[in-house]
C-alpha atoms as a PDB file:
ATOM      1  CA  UNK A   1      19.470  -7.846   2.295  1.00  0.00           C
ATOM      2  CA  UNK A   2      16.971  -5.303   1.216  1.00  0.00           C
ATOM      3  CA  UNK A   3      17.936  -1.722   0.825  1.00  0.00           C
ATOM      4  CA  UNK A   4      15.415   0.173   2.397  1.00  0.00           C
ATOM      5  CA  UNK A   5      14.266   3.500   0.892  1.00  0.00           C
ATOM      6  CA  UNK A   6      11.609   4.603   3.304  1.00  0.00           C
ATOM      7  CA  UNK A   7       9.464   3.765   6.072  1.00  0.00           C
ATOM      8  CA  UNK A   8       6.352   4.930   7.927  1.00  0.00           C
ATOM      9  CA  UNK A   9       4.559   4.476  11.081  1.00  0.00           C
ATOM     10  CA  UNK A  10       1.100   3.576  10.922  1.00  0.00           C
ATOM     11  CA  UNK A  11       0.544   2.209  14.343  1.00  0.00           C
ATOM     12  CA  UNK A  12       2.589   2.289  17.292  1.00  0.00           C
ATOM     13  CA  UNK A  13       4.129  -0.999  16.475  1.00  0.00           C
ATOM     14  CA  UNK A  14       3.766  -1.351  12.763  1.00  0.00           C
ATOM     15  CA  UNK A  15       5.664   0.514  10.342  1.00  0.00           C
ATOM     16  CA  UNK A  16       5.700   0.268   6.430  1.00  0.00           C
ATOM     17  CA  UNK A  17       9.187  -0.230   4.550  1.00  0.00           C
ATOM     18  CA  UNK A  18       9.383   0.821   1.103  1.00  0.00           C
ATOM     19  CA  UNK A  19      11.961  -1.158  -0.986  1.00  0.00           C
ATOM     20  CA  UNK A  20      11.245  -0.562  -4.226  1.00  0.00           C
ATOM     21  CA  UNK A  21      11.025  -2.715  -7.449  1.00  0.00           C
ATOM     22  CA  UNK A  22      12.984  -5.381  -4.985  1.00  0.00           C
ATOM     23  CA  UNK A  23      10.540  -8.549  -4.074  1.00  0.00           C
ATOM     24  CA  UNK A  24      10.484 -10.498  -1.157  1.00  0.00           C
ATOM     25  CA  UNK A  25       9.959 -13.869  -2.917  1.00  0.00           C
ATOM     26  CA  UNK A  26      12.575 -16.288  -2.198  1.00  0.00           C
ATOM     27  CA  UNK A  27      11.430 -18.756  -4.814  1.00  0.00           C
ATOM     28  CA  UNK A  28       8.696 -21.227  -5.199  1.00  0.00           C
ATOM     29  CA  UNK A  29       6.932 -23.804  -2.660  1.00  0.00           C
ATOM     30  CA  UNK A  30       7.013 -26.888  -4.522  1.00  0.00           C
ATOM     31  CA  UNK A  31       8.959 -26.272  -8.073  1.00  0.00           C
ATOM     32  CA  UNK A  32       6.869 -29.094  -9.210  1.00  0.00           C
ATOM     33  CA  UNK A  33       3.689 -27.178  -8.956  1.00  0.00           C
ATOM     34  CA  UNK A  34       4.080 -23.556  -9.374  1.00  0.00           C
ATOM     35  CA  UNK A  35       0.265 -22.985  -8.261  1.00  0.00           C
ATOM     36  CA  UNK A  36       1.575 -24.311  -4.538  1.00  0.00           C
ATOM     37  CA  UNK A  37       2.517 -20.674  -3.870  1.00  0.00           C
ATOM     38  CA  UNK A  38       6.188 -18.792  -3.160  1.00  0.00           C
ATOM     39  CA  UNK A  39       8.042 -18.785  -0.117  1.00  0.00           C
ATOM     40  CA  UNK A  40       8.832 -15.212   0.970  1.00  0.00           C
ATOM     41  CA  UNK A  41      12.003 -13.883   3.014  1.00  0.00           C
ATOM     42  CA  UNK A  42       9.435 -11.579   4.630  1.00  0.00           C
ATOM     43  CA  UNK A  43       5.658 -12.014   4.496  1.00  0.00           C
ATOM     44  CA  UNK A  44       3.064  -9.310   5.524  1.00  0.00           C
ATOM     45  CA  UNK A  45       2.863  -9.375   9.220  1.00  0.00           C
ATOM     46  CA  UNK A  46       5.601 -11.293   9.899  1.00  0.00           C
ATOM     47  CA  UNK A  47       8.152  -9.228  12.459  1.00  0.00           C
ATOM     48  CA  UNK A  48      11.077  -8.561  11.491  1.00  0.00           C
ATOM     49  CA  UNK A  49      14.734  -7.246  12.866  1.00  0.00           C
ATOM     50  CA  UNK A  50      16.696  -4.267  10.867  1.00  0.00           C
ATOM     51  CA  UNK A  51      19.919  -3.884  12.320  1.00  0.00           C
ATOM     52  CA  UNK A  52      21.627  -0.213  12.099  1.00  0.00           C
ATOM     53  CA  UNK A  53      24.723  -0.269  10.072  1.00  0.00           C
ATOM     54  CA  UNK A  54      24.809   3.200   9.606  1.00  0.00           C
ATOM     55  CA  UNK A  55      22.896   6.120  11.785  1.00  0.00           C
ATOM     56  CA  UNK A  56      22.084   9.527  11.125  1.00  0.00           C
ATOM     57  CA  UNK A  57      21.664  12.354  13.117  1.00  0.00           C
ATOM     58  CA  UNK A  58      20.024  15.758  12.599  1.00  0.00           C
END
């Protein structure tokens, strides 16, 4: 879970989260050769879901 500490719309379906120093990386592709790449929770472009657990209203 990644604690989201603010977003903006650029297009009308993309939005930008902030999150901080936090990193998407879940760990390496192949631990045996670290140049193989990482395997990320969330990659750029990838969709994703955010459910509400809490809502504000003004």
């Amino acid at each position: 879970m990644y604690q989201i500490l603010s977003a903006e719309q650029i297009a009308d379906s993309i939005v930008v989260l902030d999150i901080g120093d936090a990193t998407t990386v879940r760990g390496y592709d192949n631990v045996d050769d670290t140049d193989a790449g990482f395997v990320y929770d969330v990659a750029v472009g990838q969709t994703a879901r955010i459910p509400l657990t809490k809502e504000w209203l003004r």
